[in-house]
N, C-alpha and C. Protein backbone atom coordinates (compact mmCIF):
# COMPACT_ATOMS: atom_id res chain seq x y z
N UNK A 1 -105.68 -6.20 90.17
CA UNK A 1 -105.27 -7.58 89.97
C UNK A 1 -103.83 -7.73 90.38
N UNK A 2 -103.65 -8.46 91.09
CA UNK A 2 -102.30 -8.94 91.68
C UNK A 2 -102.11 -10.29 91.35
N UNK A 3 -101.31 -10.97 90.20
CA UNK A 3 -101.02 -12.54 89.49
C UNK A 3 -99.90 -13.20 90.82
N UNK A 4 -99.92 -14.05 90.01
CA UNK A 4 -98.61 -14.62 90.88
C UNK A 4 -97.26 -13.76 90.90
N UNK A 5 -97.00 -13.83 89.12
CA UNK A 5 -96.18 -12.96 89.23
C UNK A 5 -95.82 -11.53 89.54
N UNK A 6 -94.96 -10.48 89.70
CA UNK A 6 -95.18 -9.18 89.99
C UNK A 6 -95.46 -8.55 88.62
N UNK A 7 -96.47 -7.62 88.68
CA UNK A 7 -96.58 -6.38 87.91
C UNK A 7 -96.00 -5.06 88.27
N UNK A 8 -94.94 -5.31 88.58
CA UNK A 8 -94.71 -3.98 88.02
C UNK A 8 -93.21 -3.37 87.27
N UNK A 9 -92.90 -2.12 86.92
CA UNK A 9 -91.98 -2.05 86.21
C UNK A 9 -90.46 -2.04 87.02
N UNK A 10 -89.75 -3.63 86.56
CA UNK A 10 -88.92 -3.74 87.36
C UNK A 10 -87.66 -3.14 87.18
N UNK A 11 -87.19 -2.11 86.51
CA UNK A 11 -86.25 -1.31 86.25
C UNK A 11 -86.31 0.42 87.14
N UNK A 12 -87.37 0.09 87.19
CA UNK A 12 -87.99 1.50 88.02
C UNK A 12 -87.84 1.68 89.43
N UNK A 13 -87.32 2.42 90.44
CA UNK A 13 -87.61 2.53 91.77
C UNK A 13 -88.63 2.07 92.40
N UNK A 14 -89.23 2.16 93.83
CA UNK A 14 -90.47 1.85 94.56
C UNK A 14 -90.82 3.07 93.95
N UNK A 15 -89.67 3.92 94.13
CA UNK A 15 -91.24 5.51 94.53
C UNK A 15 -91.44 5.75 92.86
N UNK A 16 -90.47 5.46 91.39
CA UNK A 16 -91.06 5.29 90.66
C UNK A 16 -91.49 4.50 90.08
N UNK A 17 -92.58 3.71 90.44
CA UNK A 17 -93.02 2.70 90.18
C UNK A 17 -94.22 3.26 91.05
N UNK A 18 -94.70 3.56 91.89
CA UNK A 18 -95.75 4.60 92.53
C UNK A 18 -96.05 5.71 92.00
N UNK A 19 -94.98 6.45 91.49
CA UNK A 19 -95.68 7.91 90.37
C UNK A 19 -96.01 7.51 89.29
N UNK A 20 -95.53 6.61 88.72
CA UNK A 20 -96.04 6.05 87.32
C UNK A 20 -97.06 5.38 87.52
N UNK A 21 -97.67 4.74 88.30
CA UNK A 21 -98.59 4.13 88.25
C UNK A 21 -99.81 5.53 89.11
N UNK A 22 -99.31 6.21 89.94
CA UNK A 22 -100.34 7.27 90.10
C UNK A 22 -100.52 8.07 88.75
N UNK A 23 -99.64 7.90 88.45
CA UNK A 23 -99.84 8.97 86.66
C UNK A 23 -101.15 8.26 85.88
N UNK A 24 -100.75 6.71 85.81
CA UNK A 24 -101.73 6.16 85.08
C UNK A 24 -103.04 6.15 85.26
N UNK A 25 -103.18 6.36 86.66
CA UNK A 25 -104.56 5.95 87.38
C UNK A 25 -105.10 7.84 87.88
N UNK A 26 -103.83 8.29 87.15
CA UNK A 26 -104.40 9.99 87.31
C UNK A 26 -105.12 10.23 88.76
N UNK A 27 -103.98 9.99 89.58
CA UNK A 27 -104.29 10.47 90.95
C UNK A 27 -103.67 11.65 90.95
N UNK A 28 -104.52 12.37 92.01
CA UNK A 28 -103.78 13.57 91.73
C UNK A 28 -103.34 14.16 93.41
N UNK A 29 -104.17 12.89 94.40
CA UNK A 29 -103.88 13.21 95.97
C UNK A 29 -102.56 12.93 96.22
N UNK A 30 -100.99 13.24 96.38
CA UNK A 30 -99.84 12.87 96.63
C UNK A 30 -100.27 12.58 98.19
N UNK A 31 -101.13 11.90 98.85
CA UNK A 31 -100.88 11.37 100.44
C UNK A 31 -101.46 9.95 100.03
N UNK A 32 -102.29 10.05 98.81
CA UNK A 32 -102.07 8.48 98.20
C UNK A 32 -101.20 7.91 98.04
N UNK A 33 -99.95 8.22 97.69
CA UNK A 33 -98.85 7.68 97.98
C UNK A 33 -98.14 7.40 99.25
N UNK A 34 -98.38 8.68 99.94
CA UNK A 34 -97.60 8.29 101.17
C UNK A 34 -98.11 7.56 102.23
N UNK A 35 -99.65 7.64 102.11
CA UNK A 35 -100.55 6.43 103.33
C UNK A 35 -99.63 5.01 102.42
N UNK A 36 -99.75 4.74 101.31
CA UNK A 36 -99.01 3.49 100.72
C UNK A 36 -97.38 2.94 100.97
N UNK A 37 -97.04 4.09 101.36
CA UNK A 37 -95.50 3.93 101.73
C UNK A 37 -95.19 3.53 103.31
N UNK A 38 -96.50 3.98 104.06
CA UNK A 38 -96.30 3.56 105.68
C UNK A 38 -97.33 2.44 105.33
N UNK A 39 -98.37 2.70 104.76
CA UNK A 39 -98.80 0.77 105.22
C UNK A 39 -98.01 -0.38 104.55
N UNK A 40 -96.88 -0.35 103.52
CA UNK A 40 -96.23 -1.46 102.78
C UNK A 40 -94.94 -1.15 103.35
N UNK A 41 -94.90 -0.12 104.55
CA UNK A 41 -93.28 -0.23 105.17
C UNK A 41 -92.04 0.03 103.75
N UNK A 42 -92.31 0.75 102.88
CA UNK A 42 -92.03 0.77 102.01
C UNK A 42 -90.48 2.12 102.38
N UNK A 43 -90.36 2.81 103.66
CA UNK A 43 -89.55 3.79 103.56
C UNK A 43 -88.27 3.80 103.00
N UNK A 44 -87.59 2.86 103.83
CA UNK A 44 -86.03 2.12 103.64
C UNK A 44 -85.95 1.91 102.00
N UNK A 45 -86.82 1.51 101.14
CA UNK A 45 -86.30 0.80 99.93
C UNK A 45 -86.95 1.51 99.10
N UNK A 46 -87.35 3.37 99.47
CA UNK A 46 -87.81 3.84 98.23
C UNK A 46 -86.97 3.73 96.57
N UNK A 47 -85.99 4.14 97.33
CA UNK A 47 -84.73 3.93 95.76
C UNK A 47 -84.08 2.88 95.33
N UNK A 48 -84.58 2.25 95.85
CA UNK A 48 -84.27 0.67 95.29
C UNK A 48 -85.00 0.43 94.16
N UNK A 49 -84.17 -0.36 93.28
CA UNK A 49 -85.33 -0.59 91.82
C UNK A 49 -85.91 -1.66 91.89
N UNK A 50 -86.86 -2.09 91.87
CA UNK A 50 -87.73 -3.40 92.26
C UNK A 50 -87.15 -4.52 91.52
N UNK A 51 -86.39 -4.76 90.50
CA UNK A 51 -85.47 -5.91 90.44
C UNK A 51 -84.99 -6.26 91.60
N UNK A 52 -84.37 -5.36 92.24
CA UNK A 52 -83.19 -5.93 92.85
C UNK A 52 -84.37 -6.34 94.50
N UNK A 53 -85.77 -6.30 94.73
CA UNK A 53 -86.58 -6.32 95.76
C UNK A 53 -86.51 -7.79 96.08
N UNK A 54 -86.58 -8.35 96.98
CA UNK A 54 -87.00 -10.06 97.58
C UNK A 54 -88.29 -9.85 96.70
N UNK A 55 -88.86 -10.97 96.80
CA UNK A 55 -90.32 -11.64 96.46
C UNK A 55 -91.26 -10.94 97.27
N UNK A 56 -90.81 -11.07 98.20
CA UNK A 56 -92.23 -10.36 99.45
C UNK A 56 -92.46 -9.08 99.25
N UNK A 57 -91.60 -8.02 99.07
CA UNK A 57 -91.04 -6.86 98.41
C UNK A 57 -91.88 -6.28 97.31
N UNK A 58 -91.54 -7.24 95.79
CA UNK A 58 -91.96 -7.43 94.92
C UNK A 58 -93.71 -7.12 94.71
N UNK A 59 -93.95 -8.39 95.77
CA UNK A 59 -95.47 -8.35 96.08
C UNK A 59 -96.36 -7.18 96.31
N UNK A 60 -95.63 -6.90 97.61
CA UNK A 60 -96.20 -5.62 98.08
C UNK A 60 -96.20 -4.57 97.27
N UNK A 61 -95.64 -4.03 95.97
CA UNK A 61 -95.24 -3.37 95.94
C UNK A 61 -96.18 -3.44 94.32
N UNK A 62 -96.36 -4.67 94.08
CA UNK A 62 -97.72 -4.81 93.15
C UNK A 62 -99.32 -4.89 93.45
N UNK A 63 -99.20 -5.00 94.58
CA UNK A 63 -100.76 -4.88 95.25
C UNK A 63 -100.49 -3.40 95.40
N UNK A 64 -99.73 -2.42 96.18
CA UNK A 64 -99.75 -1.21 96.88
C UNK A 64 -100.01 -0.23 95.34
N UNK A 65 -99.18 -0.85 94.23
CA UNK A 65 -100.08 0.48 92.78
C UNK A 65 -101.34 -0.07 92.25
N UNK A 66 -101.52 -1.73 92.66
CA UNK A 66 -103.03 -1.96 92.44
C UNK A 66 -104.18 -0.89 93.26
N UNK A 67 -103.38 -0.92 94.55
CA UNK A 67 -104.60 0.21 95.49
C UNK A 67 -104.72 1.70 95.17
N UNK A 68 -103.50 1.79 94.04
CA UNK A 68 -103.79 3.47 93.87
C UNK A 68 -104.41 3.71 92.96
N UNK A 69 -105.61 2.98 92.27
CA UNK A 69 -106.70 2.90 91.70
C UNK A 69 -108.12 3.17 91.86
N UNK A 70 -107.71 2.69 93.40
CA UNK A 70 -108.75 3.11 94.37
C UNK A 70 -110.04 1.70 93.81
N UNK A 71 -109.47 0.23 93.80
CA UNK A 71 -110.66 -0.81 93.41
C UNK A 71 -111.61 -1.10 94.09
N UNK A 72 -112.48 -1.41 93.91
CA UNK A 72 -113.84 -1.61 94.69
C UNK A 72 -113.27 -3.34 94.81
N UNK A 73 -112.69 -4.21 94.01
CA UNK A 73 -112.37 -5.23 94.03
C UNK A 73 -111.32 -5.57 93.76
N UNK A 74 -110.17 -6.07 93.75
CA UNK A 74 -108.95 -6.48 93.66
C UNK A 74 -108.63 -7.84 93.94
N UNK A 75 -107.97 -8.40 92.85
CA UNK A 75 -107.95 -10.27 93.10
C UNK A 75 -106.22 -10.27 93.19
N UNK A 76 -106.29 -11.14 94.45
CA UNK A 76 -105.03 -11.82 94.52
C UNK A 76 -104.70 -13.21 94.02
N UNK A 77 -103.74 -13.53 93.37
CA UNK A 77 -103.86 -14.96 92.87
C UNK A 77 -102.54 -15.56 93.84
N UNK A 78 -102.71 -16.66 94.94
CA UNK A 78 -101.46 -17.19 95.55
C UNK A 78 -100.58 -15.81 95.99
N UNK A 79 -100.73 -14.77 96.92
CA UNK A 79 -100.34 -13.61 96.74
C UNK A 79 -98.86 -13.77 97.88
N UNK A 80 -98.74 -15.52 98.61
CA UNK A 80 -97.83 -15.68 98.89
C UNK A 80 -96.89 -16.96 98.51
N UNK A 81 -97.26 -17.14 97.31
CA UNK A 81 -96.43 -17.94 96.58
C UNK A 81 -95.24 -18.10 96.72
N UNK A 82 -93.96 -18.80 97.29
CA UNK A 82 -92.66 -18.55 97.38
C UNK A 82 -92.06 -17.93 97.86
N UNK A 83 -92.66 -17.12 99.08
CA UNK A 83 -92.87 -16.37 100.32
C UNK A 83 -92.08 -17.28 101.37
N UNK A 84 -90.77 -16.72 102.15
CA UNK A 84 -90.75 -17.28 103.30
C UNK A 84 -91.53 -16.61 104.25
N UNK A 85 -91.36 -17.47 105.35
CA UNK A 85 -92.23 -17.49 106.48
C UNK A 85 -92.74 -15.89 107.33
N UNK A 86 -91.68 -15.14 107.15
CA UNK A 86 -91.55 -13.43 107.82
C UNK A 86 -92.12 -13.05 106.68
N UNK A 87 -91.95 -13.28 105.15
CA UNK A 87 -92.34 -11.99 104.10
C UNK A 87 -94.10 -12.34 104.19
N UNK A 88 -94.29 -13.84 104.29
CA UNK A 88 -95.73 -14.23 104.03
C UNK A 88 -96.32 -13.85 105.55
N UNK A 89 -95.82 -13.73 106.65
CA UNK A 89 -96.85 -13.06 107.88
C UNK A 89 -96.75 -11.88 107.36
N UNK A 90 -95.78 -10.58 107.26
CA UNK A 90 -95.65 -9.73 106.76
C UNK A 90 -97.02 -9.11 105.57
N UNK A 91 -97.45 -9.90 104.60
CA UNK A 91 -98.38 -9.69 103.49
C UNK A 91 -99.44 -10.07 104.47
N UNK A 92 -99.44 -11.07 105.22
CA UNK A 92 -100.77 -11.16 105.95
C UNK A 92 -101.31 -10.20 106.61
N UNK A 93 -100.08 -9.38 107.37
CA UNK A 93 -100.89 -8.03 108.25
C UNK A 93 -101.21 -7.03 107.24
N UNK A 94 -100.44 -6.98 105.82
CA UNK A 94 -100.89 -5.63 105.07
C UNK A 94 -102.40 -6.80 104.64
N UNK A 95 -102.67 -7.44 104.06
CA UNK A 95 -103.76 -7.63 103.16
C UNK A 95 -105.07 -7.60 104.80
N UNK A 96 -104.72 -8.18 105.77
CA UNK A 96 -105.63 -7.58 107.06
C UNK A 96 -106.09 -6.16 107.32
N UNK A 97 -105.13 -5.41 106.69
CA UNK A 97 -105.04 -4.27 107.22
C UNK A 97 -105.95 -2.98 105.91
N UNK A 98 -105.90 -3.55 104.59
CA UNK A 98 -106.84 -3.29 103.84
C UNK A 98 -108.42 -3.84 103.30
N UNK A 99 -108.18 -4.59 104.34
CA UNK A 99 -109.64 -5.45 103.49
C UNK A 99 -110.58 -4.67 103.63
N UNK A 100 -110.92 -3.71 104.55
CA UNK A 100 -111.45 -2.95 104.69
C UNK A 100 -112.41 -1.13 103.54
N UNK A 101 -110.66 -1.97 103.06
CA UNK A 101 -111.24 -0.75 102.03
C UNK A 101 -111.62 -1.01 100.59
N UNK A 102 -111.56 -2.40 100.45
CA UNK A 102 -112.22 -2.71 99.01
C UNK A 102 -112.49 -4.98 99.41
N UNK A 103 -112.47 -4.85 98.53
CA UNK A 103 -113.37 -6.13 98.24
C UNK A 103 -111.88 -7.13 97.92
N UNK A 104 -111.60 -8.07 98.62
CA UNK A 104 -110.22 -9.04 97.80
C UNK A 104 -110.82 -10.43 97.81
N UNK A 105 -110.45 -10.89 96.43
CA UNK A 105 -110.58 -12.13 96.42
C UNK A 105 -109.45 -12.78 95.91
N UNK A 106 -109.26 -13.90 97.35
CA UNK A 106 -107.80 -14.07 97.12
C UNK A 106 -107.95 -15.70 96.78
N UNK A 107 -107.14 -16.50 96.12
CA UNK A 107 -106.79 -17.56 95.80
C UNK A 107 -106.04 -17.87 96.27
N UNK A 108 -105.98 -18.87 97.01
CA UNK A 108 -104.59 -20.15 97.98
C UNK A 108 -104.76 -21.31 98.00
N UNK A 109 -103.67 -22.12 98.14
CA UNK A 109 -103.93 -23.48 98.01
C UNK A 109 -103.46 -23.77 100.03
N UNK A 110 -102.85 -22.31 100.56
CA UNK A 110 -102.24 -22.84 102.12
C UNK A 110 -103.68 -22.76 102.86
N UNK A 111 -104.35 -23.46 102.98
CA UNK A 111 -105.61 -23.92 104.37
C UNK A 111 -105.52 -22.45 105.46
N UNK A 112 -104.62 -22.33 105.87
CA UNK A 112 -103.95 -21.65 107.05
C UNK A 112 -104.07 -20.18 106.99
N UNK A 113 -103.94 -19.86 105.60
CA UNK A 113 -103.94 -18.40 105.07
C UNK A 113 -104.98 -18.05 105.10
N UNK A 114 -106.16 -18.94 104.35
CA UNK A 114 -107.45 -19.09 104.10
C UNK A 114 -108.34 -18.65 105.81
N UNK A 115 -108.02 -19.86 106.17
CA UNK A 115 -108.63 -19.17 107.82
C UNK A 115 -107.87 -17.82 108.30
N UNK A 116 -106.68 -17.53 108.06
CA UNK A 116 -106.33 -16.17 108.68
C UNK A 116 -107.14 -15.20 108.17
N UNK A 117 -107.35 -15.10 106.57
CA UNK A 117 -107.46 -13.99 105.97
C UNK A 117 -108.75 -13.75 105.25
N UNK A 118 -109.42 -14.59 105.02
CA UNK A 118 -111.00 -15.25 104.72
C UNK A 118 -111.73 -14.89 105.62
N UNK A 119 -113.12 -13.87 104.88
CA UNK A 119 -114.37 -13.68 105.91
C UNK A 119 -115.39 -15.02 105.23
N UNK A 120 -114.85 -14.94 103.97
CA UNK A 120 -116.06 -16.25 103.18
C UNK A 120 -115.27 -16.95 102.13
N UNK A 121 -115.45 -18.09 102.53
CA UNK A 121 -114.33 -18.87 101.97
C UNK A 121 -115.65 -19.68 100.54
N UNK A 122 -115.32 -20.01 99.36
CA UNK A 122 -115.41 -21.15 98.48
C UNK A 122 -114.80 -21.77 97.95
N UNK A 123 -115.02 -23.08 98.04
CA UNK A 123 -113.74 -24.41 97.88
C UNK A 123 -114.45 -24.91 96.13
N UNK A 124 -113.16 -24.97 95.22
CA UNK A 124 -113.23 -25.29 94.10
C UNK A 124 -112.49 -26.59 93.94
N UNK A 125 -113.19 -27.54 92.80
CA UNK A 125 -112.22 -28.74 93.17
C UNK A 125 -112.62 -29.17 91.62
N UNK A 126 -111.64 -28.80 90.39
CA UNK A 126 -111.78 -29.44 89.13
C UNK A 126 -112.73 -28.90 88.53
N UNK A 127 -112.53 -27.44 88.79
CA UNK A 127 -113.14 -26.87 87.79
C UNK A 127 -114.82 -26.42 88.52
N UNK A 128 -115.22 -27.05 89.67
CA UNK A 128 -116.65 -27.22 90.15
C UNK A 128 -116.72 -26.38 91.67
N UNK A 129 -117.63 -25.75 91.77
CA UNK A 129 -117.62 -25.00 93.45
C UNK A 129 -118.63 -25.78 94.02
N UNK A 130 -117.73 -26.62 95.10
CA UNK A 130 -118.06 -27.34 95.89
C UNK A 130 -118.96 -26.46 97.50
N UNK A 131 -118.33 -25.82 97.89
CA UNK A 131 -118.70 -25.45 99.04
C UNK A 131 -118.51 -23.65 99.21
N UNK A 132 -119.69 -23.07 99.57
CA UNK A 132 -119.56 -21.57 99.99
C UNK A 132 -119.96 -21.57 101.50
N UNK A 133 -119.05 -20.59 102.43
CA UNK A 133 -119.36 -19.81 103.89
C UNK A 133 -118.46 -19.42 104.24
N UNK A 134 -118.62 -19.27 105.46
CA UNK A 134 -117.19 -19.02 106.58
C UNK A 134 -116.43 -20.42 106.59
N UNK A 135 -115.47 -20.02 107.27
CA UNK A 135 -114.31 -21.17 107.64
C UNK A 135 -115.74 -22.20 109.03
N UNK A 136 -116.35 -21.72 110.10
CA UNK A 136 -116.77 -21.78 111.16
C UNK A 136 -118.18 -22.85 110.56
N UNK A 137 -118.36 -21.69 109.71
CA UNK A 137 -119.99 -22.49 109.11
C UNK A 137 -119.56 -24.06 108.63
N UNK A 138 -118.38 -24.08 108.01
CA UNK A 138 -118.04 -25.39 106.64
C UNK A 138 -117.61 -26.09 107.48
N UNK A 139 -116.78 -25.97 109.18
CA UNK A 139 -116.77 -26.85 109.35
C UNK A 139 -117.50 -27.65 110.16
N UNK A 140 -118.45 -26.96 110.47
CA UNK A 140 -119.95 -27.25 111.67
C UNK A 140 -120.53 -28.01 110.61
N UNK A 141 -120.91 -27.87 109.03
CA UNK A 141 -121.56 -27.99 108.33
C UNK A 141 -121.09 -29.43 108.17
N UNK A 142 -119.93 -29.87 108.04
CA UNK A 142 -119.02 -31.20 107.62
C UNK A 142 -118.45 -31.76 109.02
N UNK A 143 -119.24 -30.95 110.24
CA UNK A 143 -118.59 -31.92 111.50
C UNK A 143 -117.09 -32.20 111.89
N UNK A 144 -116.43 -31.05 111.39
CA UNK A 144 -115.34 -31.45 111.26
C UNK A 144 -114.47 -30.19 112.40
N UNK A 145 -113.21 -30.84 113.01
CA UNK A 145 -112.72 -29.65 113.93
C UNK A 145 -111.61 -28.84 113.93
N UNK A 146 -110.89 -29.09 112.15
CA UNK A 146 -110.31 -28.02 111.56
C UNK A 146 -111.19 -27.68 110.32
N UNK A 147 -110.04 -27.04 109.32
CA UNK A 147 -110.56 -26.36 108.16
C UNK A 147 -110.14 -27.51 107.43
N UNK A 148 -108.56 -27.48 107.72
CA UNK A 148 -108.35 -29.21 106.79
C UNK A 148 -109.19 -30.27 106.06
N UNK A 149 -109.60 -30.55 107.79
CA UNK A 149 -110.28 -32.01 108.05
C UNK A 149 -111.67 -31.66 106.84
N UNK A 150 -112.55 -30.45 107.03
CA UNK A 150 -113.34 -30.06 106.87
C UNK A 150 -113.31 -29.93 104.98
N UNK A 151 -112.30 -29.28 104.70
CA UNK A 151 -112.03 -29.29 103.03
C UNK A 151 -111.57 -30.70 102.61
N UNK A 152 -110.90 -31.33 103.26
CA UNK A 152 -110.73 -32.32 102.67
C UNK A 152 -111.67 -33.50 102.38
N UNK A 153 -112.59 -33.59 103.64
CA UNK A 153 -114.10 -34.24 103.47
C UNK A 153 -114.76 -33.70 102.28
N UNK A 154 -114.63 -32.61 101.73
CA UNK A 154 -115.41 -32.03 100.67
C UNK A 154 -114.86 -32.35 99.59
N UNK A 155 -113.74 -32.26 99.55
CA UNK A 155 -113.36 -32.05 98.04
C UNK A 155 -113.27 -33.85 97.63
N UNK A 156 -112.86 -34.94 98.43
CA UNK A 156 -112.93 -36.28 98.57
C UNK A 156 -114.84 -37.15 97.91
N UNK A 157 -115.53 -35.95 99.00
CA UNK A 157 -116.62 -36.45 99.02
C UNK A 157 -117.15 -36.68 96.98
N UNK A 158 -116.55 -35.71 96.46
CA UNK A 158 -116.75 -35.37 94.96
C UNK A 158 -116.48 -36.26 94.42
């Protein structure tokens, strides 16, 4: 689970803040850590204490001890919330670059993210699930020739 906010212990380094959380999750492979340190670009700021990390930083760095769990599923909530523009492409190539290895279900309100990072999108609107597919299907389905145009016909239509 990755919230809006960061989880993790912000007094602690990157790299401890990675052994402690491998402690917890009783890993015992140390290249679990280090595949995590080249896919979150994490080298430069091992000794940095995650207080002092940007937001984007922060992020990464709470999804990357979520993965040393090894989840079959992992939820992102807004996982670029308050993200400028470099930290939020930045999270886009890491969360591209794992989907592969477990299941994410991510929550956004940016349209844009949704088509980048979405194999199957469902649109919620007040509590109710309005629409399940691809980005491609929903908008063939609603005639429509973005994702925009296409969610916004839906969630209106309600």
């Amino acid at each position: 689970m990755s919230p809006q906010e960061t989880a993790v212990a912000l007094n602690l380094t990157v790299k401890e803040n990675l052994e402690f959380f491998k402690d917890i999750y009783n890993v015992s492979d140390e290249n679990d850590i280090n595949n995590l340190i080249k896919i979150f670009k994490f080298e430069e700021i091992l000794n940095k204490k995650a207080k002092t990390l940007s937001g984007g930083y922060q992020r990464r760095l709470s999804i990357a001890v979520t993965l040393l769990s090894k989840p079959k599923v992992i939820f992102l909530d807004e996982p670029t919330l308050g993200l400028d523009v470099l930290a939020r492409r930045e999270l886009w190539n890491i969360i591209k670059s794992i989907k592969n290895k477990c299941t994410i279900v991510l929550t956004s309100h940016y349209l844009e993210e949704i088509e980048a990072l979405c194999d199957r999108v469902a649109i919620l609107a007040k509590g109710n699930l309005l629409k399940i597919g691809t980005v491609n299907e929903i908008k063939k389905e609603t005639n429509k020739n973005t994702f925009e145009e296409a969610f916004i016909s839906i969630v209106e239509e309600k």
